[in-house]
Protein backbone atom coordinates (compact mmCIF):
# COMPACT_ATOMS: atom_id res chain seq x y z
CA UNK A 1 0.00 0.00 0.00
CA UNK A 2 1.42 3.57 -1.05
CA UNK A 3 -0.84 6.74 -0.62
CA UNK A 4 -0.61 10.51 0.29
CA UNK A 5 -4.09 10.57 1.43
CA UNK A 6 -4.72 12.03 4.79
CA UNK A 7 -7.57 10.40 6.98
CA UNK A 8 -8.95 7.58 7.72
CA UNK A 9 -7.88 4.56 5.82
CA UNK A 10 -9.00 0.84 5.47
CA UNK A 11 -7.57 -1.84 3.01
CA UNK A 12 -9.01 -5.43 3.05
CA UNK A 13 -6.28 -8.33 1.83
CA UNK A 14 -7.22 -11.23 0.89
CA UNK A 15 -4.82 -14.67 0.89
CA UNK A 16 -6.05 -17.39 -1.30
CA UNK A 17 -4.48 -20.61 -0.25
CA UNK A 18 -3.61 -23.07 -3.37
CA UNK A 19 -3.55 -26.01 -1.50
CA UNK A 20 -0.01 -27.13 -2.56
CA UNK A 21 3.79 -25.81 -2.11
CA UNK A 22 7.02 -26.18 -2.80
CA UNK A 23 7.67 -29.12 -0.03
CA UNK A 24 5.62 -31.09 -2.03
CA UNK A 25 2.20 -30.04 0.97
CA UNK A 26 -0.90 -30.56 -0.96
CA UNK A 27 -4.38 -30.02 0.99
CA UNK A 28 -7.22 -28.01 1.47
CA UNK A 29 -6.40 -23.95 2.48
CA UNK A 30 -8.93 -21.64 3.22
CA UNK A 31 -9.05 -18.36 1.95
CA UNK A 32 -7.61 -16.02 4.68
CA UNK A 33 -9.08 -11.92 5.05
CA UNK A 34 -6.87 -9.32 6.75
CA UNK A 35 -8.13 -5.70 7.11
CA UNK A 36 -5.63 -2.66 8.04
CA UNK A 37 -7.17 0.32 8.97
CA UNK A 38 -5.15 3.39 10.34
CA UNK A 39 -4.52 7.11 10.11
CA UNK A 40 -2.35 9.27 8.12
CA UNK A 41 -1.70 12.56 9.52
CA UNK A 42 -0.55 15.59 7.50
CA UNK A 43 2.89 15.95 8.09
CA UNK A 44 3.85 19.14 10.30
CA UNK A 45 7.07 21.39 10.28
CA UNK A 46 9.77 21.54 12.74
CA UNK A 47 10.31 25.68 13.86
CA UNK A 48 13.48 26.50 16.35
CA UNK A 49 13.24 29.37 18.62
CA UNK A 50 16.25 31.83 18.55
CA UNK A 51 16.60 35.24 20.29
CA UNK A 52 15.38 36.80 17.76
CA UNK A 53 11.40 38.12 17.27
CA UNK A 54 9.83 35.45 15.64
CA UNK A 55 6.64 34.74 14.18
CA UNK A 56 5.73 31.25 12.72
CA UNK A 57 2.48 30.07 10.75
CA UNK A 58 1.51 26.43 11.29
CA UNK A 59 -0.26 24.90 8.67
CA UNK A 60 -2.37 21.66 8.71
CA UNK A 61 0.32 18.97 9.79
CA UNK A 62 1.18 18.13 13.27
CA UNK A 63 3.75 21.22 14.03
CA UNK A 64 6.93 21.23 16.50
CA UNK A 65 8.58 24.34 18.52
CA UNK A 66 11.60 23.73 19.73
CA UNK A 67 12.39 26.31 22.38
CA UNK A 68 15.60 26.58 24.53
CA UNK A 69 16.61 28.45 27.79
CA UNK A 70 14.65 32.00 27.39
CA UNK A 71 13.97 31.85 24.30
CA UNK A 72 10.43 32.38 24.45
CA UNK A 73 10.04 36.07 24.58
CA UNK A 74 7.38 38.49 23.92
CA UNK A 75 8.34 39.33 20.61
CA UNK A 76 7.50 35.70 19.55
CA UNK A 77 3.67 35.23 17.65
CA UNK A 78 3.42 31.68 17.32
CA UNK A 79 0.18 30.08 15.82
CA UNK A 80 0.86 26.69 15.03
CA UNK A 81 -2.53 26.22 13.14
CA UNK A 82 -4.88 22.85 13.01
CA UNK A 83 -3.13 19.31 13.69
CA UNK A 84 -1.85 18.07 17.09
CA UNK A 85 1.17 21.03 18.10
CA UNK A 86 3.44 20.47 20.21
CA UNK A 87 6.27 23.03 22.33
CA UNK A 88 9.21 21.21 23.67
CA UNK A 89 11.35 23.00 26.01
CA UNK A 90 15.02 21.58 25.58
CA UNK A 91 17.92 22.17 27.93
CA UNK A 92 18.53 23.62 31.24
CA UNK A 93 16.95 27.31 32.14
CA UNK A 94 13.99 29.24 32.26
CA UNK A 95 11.05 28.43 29.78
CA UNK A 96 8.35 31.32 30.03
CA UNK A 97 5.27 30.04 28.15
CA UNK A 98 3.70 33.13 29.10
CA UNK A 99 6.09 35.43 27.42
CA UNK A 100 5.14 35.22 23.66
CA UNK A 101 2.47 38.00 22.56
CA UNK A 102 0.46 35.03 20.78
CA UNK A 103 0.66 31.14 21.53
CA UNK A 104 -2.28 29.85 19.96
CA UNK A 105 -3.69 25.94 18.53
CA UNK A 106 -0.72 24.36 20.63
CA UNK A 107 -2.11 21.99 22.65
CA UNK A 108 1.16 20.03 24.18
CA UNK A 109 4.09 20.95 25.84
CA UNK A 110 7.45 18.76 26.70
CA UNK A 111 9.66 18.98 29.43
CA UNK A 112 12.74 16.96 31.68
CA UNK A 113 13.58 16.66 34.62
CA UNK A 114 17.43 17.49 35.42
CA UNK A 115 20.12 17.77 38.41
CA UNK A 116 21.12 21.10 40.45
CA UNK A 117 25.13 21.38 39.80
CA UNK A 118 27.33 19.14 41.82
CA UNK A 119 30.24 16.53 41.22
CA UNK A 120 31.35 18.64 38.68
CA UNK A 121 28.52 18.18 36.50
CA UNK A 122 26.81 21.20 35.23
CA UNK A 123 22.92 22.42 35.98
CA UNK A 124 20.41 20.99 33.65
CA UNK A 125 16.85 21.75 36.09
CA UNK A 126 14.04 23.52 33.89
CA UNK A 127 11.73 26.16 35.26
CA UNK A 128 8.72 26.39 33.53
CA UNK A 129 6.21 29.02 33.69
CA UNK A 130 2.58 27.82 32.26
CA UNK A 131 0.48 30.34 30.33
CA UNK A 132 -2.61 31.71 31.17
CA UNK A 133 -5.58 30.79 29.18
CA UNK A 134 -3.94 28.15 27.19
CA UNK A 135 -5.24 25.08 28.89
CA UNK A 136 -1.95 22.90 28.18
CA UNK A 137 -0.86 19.22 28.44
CA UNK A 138 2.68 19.38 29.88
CA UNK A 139 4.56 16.00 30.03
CA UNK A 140 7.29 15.74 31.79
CA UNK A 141 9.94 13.46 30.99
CA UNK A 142 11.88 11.18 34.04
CA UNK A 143 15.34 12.32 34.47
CA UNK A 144 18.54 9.78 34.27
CA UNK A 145 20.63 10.53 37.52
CA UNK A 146 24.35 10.99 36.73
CA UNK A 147 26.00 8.94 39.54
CA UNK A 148 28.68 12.08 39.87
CA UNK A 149 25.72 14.29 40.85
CA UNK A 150 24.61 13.50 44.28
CA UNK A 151 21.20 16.22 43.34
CA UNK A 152 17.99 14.72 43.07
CA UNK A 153 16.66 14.50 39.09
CA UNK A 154 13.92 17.72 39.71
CA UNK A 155 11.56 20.20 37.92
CA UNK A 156 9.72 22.98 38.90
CA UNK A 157 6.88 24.37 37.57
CA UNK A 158 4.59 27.50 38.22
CA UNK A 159 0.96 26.70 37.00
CA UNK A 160 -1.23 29.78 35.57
CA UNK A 161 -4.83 30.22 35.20
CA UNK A 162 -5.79 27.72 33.00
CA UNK A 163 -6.74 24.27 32.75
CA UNK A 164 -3.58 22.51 31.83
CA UNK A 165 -2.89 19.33 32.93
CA UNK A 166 0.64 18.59 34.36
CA UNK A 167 1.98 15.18 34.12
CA UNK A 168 5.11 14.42 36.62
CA UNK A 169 8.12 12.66 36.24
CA UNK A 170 9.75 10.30 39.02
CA UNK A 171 11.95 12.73 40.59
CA UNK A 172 11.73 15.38 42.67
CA UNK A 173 9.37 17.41 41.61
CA UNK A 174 7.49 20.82 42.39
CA UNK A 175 4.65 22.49 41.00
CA UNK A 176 3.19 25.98 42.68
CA UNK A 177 -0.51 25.83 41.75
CA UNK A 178 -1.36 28.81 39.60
CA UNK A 179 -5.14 28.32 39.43
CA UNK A 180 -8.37 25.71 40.46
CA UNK A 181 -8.77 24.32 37.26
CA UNK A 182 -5.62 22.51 36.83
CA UNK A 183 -5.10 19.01 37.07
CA UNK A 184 -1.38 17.93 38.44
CA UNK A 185 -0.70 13.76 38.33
CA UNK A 186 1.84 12.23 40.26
CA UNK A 187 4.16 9.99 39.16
CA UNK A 188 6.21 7.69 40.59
CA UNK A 189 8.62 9.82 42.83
CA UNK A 190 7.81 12.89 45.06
CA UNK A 191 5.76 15.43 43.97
CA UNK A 192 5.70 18.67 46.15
CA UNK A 193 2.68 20.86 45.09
CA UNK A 194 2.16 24.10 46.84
CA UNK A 195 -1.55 26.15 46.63
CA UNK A 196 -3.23 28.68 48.60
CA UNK A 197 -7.08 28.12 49.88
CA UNK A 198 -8.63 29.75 47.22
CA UNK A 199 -7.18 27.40 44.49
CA UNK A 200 -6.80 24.38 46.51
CA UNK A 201 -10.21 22.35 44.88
CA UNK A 202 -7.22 21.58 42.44
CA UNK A 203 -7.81 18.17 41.24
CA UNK A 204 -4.26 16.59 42.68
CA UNK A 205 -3.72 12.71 41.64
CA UNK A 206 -0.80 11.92 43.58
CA UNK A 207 0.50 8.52 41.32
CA UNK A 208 2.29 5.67 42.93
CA UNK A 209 5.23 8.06 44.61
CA UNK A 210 4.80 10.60 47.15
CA UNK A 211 2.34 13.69 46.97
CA UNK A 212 1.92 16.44 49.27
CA UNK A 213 -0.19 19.56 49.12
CA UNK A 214 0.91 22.12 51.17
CA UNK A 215 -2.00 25.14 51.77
CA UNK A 216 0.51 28.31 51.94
CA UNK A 217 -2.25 30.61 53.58
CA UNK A 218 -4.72 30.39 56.23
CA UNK A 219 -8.41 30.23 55.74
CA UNK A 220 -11.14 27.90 54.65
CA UNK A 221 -9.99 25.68 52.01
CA UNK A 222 -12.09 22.42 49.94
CA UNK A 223 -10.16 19.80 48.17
CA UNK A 224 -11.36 18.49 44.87
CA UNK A 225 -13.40 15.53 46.00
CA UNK A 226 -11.51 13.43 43.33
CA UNK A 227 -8.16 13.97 44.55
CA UNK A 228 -6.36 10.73 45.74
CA UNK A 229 -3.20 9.44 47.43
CA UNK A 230 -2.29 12.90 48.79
CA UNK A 231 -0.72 14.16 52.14
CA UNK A 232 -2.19 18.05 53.04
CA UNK A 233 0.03 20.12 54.95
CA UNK A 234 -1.19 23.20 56.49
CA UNK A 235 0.75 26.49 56.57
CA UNK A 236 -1.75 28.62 58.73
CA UNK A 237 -4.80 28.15 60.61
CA UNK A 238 -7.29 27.07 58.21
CA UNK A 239 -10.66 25.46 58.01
CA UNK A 240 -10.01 22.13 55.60
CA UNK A 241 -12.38 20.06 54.11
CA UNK A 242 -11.02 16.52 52.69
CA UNK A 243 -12.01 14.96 49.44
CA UNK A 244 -14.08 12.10 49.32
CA UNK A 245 -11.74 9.39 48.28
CA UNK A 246 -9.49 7.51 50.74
CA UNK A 247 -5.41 7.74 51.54
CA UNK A 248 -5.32 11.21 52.15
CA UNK A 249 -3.45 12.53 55.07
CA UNK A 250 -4.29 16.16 56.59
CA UNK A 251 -1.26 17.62 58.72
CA UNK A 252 -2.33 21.02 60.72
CA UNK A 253 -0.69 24.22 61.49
CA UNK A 254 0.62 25.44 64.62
CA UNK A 255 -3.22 27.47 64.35
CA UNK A 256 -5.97 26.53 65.43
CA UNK A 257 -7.30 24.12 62.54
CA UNK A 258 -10.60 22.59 61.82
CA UNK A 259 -9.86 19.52 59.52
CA UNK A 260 -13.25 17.29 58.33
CA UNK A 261 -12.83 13.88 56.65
CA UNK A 262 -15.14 13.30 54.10
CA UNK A 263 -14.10 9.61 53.57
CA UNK A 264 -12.92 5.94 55.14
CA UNK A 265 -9.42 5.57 55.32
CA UNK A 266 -8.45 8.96 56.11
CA UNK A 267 -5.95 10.70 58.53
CA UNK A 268 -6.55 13.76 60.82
CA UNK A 269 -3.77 14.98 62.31
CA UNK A 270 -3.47 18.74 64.17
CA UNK A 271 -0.57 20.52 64.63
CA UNK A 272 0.02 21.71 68.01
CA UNK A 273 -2.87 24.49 68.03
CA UNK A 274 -6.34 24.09 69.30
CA UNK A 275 -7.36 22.04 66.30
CA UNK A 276 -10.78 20.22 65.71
CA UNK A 277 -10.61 16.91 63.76
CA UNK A 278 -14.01 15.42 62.18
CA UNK A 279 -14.48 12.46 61.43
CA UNK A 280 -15.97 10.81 58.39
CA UNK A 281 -19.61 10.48 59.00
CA UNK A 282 -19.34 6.69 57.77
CA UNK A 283 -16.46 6.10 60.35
CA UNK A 284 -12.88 4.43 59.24
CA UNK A 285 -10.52 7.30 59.97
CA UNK A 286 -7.48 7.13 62.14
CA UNK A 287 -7.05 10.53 64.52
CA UNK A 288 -3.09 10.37 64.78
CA UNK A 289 -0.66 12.90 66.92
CA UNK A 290 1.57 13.45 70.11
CA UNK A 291 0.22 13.22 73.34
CA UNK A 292 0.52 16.90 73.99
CA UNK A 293 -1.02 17.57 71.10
CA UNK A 294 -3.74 16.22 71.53
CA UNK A 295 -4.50 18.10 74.82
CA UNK A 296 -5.58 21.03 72.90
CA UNK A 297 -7.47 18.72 70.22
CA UNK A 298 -11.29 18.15 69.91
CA UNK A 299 -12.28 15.44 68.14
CA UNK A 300 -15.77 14.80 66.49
CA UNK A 301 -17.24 11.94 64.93
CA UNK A 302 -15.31 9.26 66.59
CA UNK A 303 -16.94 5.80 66.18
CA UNK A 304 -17.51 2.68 64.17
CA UNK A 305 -13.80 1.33 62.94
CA UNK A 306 -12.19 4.79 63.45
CA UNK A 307 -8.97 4.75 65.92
CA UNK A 308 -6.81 7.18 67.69
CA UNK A 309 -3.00 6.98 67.31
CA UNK A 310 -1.35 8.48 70.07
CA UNK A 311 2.24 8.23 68.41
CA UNK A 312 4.73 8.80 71.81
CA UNK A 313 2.41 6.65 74.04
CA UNK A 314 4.08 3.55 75.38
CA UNK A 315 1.38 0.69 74.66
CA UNK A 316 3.23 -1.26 77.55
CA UNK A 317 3.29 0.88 79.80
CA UNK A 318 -0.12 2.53 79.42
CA UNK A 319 -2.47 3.13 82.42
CA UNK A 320 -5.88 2.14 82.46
CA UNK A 321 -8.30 4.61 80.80
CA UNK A 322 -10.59 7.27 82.52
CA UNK A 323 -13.40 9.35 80.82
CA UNK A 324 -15.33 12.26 82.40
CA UNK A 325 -18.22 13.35 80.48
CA UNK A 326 -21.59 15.18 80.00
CA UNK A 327 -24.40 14.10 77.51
CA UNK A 328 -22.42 16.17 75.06
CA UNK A 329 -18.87 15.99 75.46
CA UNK A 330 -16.30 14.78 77.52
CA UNK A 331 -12.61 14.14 78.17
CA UNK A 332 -10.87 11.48 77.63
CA UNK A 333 -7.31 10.65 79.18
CA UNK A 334 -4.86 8.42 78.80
CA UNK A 335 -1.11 8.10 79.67
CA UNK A 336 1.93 5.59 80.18
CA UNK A 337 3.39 7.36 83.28
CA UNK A 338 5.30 9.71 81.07
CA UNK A 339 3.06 11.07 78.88
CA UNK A 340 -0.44 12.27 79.48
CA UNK A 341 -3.21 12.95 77.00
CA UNK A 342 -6.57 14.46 77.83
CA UNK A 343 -8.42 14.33 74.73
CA UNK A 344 -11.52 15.96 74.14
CA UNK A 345 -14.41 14.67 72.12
CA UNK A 346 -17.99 16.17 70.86
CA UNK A 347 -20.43 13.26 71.69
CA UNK A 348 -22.61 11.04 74.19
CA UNK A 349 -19.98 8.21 75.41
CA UNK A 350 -19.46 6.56 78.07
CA UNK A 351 -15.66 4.64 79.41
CA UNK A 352 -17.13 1.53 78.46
CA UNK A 353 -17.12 2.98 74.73
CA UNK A 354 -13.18 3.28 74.58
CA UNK A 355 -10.43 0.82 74.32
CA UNK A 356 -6.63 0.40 74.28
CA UNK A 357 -5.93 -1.61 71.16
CA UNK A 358 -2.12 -2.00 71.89
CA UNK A 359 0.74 -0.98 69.56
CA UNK A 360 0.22 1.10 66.62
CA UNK A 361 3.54 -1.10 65.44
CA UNK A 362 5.77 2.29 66.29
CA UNK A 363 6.16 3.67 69.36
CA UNK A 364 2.59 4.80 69.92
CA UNK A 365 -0.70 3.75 71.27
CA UNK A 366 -3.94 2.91 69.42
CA UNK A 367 -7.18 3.32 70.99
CA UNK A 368 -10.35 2.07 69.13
CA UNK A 369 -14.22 2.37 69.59
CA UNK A 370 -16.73 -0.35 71.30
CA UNK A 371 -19.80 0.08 70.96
C-alpha cells in the first residue's frame, strides 16, 4: 500500500491458499481476510526558537517548537494552526510560556527533569512558567541521575490560570498551583505541590510516589473531591475540608485548625494548636498525633472502625483509661506514666465505649471504639 491521502484509511487483503507448495504439501487452504485500517496525519514542520522576534504560521500537519533556555520572549507570535502542536522545552533554564504575545492551537508541551550542579557536572533543572488561558498538556519526561551528581533529578513548575494538565516525572518534583482548574498527576517519585485556599479544589492525583499539598495561607480551604493518594500540609490556621476518596493525610498548622474527613481511610492529624478533627460520618478514619497535642485537640465523629493513634504513648506501659463526660462531650485521658493525654471529644460516650488496642507497630498507642 502507497498513498498521500490524509484520513482515515481501510484496506481489506485477501490470501487465497492453493492447496499445494514447494515441499511437495498438498491439501485443502482456506481463503484467509486481513483488514488494516489506520490514520495518516498531515505531516507538520519543525520551527526552532532563537533570540530573535519570531513569528511562525503552522499549517495543517502536526507542528513542533523547539524552544531553549529563554527563548520564548514576547516578541515571539506563534500560531501553530490545526493538527496536534506540540512546544518542547530543551535544555537547562527558564522556559516562560507566558512570554510570547500570541501562543495559539498548541495543545502540548514537553519537558525533563534534570540535576542542580554538583560533582562537577553542570545544571540541567528547567523552570517552567505555564500560560494563562492556554489550557496545556505538559509532560514531563523522568530524568537519568548521573551517579557524579549526588542532586535529586527535579523540575519545577509554576501553573497559571488555565486548565492545563501537568503530568510528573519520578523525581523530585514541584509544582506551585497557579489556578483551580488545573489538574497535576503524580508519578512515581515525590511530587511537592504548593496552593493557597482559594485554588486548593485543584484536582491533585498523587501517582504511585509521594504527593503532598501544602495550603501556603490560612483560611477555609475544599479539596477536589476526586483527589487521591495525597498528604495536606497546612501552613496557617485554616478550616479544611477533605475529598471524598481515601489515603489522604491532613497535617495542621501550629493554628488553630478545623480539619473534616469526608471519607474511610483517612488521617486527621493537628498541629500543636487548638485544632478540631471530624471524622468521616461513615467512620474508618485514624485521629493520629503526640500526646501533647492532643490536649488542645477536639475530636468529632469518633466511632464505628475509626482509631486514635497516640504516636509517643508507650502501649506497655499505658495506664488504664478514665473518661469524664456530659451528655455532650467529655474528656478522655490516657497516659503511660510519662506522657499524658486528655483528649476531648464532641459526643454522648461513656468509658465503656473506649479501648486500648495496643501498639500502633511504632512507638505509639492505638485506641479504638466499642460500641
Amino acid at each position: 500500500m502507497n498513498t498521500g491521502t490524509t484520513g482515515v484509511f481501510s484496506e481489506t487483503i485477501t490470501l487465497t491458499g492453493t492447496g499445494t507448495n514447494g515441499s511437495g504439501y498438498s491439501g485443502v487452504l482456506s481463503n484467509e481476510t486481513i483488514t488494516v485500517t489506520g490514520t495518516i496525519s498531515p505531516s507538520g514542520t519543525i520551527y526552532t526558537l532563537t533570540a530573535a522576534p519570531t513569528i511562525i504560521a503552522g499549517g495543517a500537519g502536526n507542528d513542533i517548537v523547539i524552544a531553549g533556555n529563554a527563548m520564548l520572549n514576547s516578541h515571539d507570535t506563534i500560531d501553530l494552526g490545526g493538527g496536534t502542536n506540540t512546544v518542547q522545552l530543551t535544555g537547562a533554564g527558564s522556559f516562560d510560556l507566558g512570554a510570547p504575545a500570541q501562543l495559539a492551537n498548541v495543545q502540548t508541551a514537553t519537558a525533563a527533569e534534570g540535576q542542580a550542579a554538583g560533582g562537577g557536572v553542570a545544571n540541567s533543572v528547567q523552570t517552567v512558567y505555564m500560560r494563562n488561558g492556554a489550557n496545556l498538556t505538559l509532560n514531563v519526561t523522568s530524568g537519568t541521575r548521573n551517579p557524579l551528581d549526588s542532586n535529586p533529578e527535579a523540575i519545577t513548575i509554576y501553573g497559571a490560570a488555565a486548565n492545563d494538565v501537568l503530568n510528573l516525572g519520578g523525581g523530585t518534583d514541584t509544582v506551585v498551583l497557579g489556578g483551580s482548574g488545573e489538574t497535576v498527576s503524580g508519578g512515581g517519585g515525590i511530587a511537592n505541590v504548593k496552593a493557597t485556599t482559594a485554588i486548593a479544589g485543584a484536582l491533585i492525583n498523587g501517582g504511585t510516589g509521594t504527593t503532598t499539598l501544602t495550603i501556603t495561607n490560612g483560611g477555609a480551604a475544599a479539596l477536589n473531591a476526586n483527589d487521591s493518594n495525597l498528604i495536606v500540609k497546612l501552613s496557617a490556621a485554616s478550616n479544611l475540608t477533605l475529598s471524598q476518596l481515601s489515603f489522604i493525610t491532613a497535617s495542621g498548622s501550629t493554628g488553630a485548625d478545623t480539619i473534616t474527613a469526608l471519607a474511610q481511610g483517612q488521617t486527621l492529624t493537628g498541629g500543636g494548636g487548638a485544632d478540631t478533627l471530624t471524622g468521616y460520618s461513615g467512620f474508618g478514619d485514624l485521629f493520629l498525633d503526640t500526646s501533647a497535642h492532643l490536649n488542645t485537640t477536639t475530636i468529632k465523629l469518633f466511632g464505628g472502625s475509626d482509631l486514635i493513634d497516640l504516636t509517643d504513648l508507650n502501649s506497655g506501659l499505658a495506664k488504664p483509661l478514665s473518661y469524664k463526660g456530659t451528655p455532650s462531650s467529655g474528656t478522655l485521658t490516657v497516659s503511660d506514666g510519662t506522657h499524658v493525654a486528655n483528649i476531648k471529644l464532641t459526643g454522648s460516650y461513656t468509658l465503656a465505649n473506649f479501648h486500648l488496642d495496643g501498639s500502633d507497630g511504632h512507638s505509639g498507642t492505638l485506641i479504638n471504639f466499642v460500641s
